[in-house]
PDB file of N, CA and C in Angstrom:
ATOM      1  N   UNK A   1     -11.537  73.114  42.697  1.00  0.00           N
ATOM      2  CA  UNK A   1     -11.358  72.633  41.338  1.00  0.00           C
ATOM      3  C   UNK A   1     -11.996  71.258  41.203  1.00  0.00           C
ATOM      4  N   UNK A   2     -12.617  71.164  39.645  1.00  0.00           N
ATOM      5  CA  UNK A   2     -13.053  69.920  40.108  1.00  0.00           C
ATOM      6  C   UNK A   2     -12.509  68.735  38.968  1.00  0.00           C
ATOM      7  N   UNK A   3     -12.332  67.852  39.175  1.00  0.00           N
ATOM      8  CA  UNK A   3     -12.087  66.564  38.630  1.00  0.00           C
ATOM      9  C   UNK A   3     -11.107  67.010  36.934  1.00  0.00           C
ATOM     10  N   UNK A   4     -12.537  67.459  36.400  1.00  0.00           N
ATOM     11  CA  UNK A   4     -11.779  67.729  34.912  1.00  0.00           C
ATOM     12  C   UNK A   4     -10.675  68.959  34.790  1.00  0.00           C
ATOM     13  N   UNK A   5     -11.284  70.292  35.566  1.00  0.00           N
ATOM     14  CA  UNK A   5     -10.144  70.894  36.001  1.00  0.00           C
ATOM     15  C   UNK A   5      -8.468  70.406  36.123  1.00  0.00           C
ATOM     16  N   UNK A   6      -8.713  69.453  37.006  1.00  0.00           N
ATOM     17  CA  UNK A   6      -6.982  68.552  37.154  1.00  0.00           C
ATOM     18  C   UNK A   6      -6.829  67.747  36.118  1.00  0.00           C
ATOM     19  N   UNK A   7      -7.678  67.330  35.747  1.00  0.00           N
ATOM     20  CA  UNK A   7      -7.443  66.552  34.277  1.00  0.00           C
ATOM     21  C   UNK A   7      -6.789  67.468  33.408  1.00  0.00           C
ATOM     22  N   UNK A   8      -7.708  68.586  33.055  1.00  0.00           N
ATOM     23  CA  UNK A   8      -7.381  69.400  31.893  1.00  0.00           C
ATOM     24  C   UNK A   8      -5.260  69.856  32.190  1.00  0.00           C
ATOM     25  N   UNK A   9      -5.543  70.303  33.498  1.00  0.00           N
ATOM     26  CA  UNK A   9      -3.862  70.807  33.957  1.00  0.00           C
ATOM     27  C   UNK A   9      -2.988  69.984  33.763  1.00  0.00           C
ATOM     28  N   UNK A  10      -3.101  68.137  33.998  1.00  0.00           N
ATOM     29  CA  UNK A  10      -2.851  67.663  33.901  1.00  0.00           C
ATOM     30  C   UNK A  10      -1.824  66.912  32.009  1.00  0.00           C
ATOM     31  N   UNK A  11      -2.942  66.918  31.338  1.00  0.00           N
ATOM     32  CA  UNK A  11      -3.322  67.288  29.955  1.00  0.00           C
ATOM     33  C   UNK A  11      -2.127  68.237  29.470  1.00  0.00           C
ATOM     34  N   UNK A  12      -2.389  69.712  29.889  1.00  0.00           N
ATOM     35  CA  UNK A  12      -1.548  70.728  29.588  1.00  0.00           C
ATOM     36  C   UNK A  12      -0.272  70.551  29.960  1.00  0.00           C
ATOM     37  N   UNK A  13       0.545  69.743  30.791  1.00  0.00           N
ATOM     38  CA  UNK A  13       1.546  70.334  30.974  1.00  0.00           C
ATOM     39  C   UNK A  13       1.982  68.935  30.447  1.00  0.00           C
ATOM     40  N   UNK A  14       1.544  67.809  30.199  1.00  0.00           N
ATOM     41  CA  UNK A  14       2.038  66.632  30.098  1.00  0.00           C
ATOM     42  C   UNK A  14       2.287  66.795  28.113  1.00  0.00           C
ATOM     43  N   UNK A  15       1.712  67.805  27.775  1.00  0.00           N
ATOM     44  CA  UNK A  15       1.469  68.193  26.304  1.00  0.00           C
ATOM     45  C   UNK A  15       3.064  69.231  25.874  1.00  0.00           C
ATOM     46  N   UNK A  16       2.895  69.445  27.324  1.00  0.00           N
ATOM     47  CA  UNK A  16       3.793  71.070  27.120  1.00  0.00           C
ATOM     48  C   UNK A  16       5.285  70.042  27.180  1.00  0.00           C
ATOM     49  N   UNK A  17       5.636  69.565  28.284  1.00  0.00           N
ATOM     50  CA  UNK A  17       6.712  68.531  28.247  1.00  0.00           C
ATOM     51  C   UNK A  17       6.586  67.291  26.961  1.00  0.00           C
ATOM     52  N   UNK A  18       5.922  67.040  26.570  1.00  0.00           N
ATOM     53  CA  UNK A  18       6.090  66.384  25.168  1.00  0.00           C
ATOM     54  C   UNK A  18       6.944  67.225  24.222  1.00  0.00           C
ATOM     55  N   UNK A  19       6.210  68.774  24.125  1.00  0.00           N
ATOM     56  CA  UNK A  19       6.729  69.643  23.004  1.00  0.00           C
ATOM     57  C   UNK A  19       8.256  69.695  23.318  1.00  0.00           C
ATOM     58  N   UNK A  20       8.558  69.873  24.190  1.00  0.00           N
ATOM     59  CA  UNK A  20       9.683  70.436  25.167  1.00  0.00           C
ATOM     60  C   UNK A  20      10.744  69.148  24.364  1.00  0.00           C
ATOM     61  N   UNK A  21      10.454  68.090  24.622  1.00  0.00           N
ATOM     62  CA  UNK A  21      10.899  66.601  24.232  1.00  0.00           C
ATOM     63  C   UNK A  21      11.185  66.491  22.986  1.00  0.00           C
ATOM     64  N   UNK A  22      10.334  66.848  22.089  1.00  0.00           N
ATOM     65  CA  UNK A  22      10.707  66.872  20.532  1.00  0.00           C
ATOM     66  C   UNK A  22      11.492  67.738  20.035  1.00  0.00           C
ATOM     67  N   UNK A  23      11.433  69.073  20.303  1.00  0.00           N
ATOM     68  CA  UNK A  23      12.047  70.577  20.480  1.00  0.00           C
ATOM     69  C   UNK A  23      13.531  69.910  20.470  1.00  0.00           C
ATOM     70  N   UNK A  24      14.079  69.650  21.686  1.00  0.00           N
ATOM     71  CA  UNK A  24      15.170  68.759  22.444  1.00  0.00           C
ATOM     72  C   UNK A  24      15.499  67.949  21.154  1.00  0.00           C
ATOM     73  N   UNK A  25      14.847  66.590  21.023  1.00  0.00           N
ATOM     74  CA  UNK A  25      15.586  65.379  19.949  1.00  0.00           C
ATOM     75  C   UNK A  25      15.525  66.428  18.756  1.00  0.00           C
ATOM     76  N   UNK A  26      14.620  67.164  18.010  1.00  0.00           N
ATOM     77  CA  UNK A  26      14.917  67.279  16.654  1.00  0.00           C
ATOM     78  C   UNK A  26      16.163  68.146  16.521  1.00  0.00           C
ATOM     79  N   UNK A  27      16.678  68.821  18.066  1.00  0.00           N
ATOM     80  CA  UNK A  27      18.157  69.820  18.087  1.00  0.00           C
ATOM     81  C   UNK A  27      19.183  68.558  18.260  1.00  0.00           C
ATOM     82  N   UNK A  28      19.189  67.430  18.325  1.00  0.00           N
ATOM     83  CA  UNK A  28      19.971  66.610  18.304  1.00  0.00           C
ATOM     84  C   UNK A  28      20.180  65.692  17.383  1.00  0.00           C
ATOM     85  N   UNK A  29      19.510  65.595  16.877  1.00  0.00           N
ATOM     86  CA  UNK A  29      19.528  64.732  15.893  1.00  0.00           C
ATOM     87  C   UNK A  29      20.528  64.727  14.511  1.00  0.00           C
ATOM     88  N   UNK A  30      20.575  65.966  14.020  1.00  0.00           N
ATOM     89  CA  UNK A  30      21.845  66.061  12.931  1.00  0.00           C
ATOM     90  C   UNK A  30      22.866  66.052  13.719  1.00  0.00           C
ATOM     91  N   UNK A  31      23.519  66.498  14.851  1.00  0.00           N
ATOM     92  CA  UNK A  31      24.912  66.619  15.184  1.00  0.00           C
ATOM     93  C   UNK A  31      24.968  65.028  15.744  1.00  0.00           C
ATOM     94  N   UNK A  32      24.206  64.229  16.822  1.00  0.00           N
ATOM     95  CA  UNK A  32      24.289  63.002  16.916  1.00  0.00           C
ATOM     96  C   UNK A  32      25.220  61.942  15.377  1.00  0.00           C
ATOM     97  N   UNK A  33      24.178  62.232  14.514  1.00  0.00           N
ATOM     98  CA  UNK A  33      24.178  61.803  12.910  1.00  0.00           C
ATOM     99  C   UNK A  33      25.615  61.855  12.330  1.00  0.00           C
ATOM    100  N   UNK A  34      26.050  63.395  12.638  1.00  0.00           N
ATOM    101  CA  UNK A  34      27.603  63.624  11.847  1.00  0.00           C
ATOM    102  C   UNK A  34      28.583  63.095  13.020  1.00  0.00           C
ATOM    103  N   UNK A  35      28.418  62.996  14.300  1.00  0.00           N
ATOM    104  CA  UNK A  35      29.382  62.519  14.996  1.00  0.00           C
ATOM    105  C   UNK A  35      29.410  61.194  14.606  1.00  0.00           C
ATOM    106  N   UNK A  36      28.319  60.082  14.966  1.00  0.00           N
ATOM    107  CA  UNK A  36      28.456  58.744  14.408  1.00  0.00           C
ATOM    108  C   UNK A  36      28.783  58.746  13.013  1.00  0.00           C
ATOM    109  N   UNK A  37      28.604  59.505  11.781  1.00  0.00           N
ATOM    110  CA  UNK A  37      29.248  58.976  10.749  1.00  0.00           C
ATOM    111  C   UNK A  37      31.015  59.480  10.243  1.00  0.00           C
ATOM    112  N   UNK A  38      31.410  60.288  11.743  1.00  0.00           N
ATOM    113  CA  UNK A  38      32.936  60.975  11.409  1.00  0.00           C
ATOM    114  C   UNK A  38      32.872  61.971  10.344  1.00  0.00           C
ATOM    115  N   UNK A  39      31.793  63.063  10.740  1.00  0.00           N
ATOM    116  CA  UNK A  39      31.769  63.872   9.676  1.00  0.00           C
ATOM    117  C   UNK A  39      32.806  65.286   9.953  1.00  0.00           C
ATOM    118  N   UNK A  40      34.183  65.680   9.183  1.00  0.00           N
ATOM    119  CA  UNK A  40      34.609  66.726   9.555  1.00  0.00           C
ATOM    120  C   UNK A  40      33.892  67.641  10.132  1.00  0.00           C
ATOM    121  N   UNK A  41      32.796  68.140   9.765  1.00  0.00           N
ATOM    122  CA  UNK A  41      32.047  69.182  10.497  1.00  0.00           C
ATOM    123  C   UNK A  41      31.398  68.851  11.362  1.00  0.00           C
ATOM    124  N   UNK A  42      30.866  67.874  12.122  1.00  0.00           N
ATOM    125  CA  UNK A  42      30.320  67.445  13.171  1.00  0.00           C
ATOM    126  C   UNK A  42      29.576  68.673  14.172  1.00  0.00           C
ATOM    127  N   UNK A  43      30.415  68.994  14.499  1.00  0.00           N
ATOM    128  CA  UNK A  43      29.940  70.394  15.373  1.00  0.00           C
ATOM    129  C   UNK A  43      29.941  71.821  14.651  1.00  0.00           C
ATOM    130  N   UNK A  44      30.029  72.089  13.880  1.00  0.00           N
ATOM    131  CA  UNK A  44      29.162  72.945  12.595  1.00  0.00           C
ATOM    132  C   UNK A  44      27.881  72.235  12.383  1.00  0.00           C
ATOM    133  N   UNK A  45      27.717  71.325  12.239  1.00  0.00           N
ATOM    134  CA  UNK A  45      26.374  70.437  11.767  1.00  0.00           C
ATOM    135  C   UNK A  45      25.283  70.844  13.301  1.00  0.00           C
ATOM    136  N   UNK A  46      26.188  70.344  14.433  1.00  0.00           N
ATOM    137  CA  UNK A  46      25.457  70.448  15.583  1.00  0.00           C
ATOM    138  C   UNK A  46      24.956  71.838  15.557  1.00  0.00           C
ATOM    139  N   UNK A  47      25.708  72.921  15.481  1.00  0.00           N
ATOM    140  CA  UNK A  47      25.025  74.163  16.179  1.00  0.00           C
ATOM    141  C   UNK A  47      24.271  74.554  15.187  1.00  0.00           C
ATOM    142  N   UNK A  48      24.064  74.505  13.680  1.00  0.00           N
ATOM    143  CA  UNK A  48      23.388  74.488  13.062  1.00  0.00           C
ATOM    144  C   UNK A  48      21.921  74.113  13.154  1.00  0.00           C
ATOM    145  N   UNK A  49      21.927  72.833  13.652  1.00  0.00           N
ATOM    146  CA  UNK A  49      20.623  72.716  13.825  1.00  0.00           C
ATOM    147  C   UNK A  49      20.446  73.207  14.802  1.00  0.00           C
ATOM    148  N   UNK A  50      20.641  73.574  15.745  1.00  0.00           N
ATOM    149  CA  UNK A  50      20.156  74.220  16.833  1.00  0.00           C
ATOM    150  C   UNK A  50      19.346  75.698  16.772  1.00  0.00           C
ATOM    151  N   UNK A  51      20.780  76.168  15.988  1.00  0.00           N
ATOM    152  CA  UNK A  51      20.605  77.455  15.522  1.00  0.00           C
ATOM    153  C   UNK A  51      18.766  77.517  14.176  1.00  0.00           C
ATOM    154  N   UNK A  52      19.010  76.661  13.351  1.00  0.00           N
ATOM    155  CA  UNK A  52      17.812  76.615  12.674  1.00  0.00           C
ATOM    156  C   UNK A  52      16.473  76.605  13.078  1.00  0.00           C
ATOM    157  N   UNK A  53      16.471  75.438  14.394  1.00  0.00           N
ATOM    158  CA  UNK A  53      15.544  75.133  15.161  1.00  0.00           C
ATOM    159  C   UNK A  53      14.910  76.530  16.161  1.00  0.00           C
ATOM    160  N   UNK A  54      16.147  77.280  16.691  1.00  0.00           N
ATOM    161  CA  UNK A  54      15.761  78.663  17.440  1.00  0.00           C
ATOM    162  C   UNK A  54      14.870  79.140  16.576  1.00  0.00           C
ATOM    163  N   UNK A  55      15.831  79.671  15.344  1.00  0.00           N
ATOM    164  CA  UNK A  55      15.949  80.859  14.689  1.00  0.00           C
ATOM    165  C   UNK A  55      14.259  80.452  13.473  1.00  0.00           C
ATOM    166  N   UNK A  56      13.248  79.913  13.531  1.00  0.00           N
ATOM    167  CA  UNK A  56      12.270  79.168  12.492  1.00  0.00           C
ATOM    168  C   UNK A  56      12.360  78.021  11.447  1.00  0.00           C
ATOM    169  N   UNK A  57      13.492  77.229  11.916  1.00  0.00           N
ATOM    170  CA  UNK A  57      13.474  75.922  11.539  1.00  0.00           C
ATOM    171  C   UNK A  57      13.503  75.686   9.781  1.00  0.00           C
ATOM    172  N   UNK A  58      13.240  76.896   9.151  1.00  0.00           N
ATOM    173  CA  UNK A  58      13.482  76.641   7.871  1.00  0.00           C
ATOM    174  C   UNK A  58      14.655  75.720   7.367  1.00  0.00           C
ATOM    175  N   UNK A  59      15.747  75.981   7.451  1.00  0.00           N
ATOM    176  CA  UNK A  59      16.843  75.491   7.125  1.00  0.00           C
ATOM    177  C   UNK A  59      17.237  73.957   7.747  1.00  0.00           C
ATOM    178  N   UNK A  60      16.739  73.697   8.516  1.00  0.00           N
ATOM    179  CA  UNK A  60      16.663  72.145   9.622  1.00  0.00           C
ATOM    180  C   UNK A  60      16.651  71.317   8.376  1.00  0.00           C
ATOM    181  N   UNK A  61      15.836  71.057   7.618  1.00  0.00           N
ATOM    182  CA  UNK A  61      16.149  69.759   6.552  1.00  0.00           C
ATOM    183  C   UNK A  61      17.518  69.947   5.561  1.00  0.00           C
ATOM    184  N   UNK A  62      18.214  71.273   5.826  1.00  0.00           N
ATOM    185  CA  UNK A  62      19.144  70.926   4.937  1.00  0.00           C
ATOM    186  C   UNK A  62      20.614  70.645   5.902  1.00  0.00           C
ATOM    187  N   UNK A  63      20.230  71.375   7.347  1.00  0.00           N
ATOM    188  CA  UNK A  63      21.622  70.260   8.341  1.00  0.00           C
ATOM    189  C   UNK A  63      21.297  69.440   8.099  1.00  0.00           C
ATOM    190  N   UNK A  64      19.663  68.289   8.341  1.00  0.00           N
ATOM    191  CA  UNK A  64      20.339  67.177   8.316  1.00  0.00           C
ATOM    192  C   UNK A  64      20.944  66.109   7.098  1.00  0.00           C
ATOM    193  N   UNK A  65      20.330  66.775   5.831  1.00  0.00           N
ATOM    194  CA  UNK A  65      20.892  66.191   5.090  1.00  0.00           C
ATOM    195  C   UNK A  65      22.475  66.573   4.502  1.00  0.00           C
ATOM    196  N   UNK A  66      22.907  68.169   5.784  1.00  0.00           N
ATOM    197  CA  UNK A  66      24.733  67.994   5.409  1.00  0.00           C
ATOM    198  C   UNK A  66      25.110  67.262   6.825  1.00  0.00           C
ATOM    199  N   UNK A  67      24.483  66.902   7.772  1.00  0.00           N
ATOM    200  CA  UNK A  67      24.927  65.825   8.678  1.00  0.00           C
ATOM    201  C   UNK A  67      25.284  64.143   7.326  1.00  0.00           C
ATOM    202  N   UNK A  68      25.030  63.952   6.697  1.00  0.00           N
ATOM    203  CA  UNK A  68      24.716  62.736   5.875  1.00  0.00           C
ATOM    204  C   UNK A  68      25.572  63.210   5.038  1.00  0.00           C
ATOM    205  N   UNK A  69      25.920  64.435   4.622  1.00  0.00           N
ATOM    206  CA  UNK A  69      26.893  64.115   3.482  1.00  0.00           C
ATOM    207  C   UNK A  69      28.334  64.612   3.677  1.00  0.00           C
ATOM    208  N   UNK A  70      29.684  63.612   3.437  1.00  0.00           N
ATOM    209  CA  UNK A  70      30.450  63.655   3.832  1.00  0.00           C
ATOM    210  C   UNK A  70      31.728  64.374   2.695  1.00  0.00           C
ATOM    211  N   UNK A  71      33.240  64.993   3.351  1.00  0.00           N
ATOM    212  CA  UNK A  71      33.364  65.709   2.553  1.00  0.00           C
ATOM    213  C   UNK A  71      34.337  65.010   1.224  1.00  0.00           C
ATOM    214  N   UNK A  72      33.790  65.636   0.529  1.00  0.00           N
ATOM    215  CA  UNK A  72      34.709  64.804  -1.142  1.00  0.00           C
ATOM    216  C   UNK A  72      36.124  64.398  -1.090  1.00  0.00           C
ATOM    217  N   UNK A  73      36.124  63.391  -1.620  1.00  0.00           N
ATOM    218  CA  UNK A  73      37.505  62.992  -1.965  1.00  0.00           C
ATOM    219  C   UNK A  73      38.052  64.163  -2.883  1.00  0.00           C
ATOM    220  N   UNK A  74      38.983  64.581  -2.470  1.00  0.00           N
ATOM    221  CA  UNK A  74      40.530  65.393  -3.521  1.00  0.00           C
ATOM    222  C   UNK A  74      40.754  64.180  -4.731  1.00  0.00           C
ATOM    223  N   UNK A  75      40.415  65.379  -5.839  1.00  0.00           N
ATOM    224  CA  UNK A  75      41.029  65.011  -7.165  1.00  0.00           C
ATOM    225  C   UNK A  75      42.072  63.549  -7.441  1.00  0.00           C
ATOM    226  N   UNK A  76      42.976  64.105  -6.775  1.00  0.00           N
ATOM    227  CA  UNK A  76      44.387  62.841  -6.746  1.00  0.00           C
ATOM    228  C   UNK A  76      44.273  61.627  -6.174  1.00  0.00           C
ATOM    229  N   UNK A  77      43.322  61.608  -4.937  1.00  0.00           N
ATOM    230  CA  UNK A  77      43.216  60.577  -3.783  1.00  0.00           C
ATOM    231  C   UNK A  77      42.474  60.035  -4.570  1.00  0.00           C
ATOM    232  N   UNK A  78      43.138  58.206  -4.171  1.00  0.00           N
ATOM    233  CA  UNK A  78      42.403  56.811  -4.349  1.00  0.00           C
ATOM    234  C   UNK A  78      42.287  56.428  -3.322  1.00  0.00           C
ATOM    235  N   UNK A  79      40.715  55.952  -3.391  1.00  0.00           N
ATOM    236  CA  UNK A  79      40.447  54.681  -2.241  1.00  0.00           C
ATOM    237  C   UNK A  79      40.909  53.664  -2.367  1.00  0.00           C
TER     238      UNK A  79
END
């Protein structure tokens, strides 16, 4: 093999573990989100994205924006 050969392999797998890396944070990222903001669903939020991310990622922008939204105050309740 020569020179660029190991380069190129090199290249490839250092590409492939990048993907691998983002894959990883963008499945973490909404459940991270609802745990730090004390979101009742926290782990509904988590497997969600996960699940979105498997399953073609369509739905991924709307965990994370129900990671961000928290659940309503009841009618009666004052802050």
């Amino acid at each position: 093999m020569s020179f660029i050969d190991v380069f190129a392999w090199i290249v490839l797998v250092v590409l492939i573990m990048t993907l691998v890396a983002v894959f990883v944070a963008l499945g973490m990222i909404p459940g991270r989100i609802a745990k730090k903001r004390g979101h009742p669903w926290a782990e509904a939020v988590a497997v969600g994205s996960w699940a979105t991310l498997i399953f073609g990622f369509v739905f991924w922008p709307l965990v994370l924006i129900w990671a961000y939204v928290d659940q309503p105050a009841k009618a009666g309740a004052r802050a």
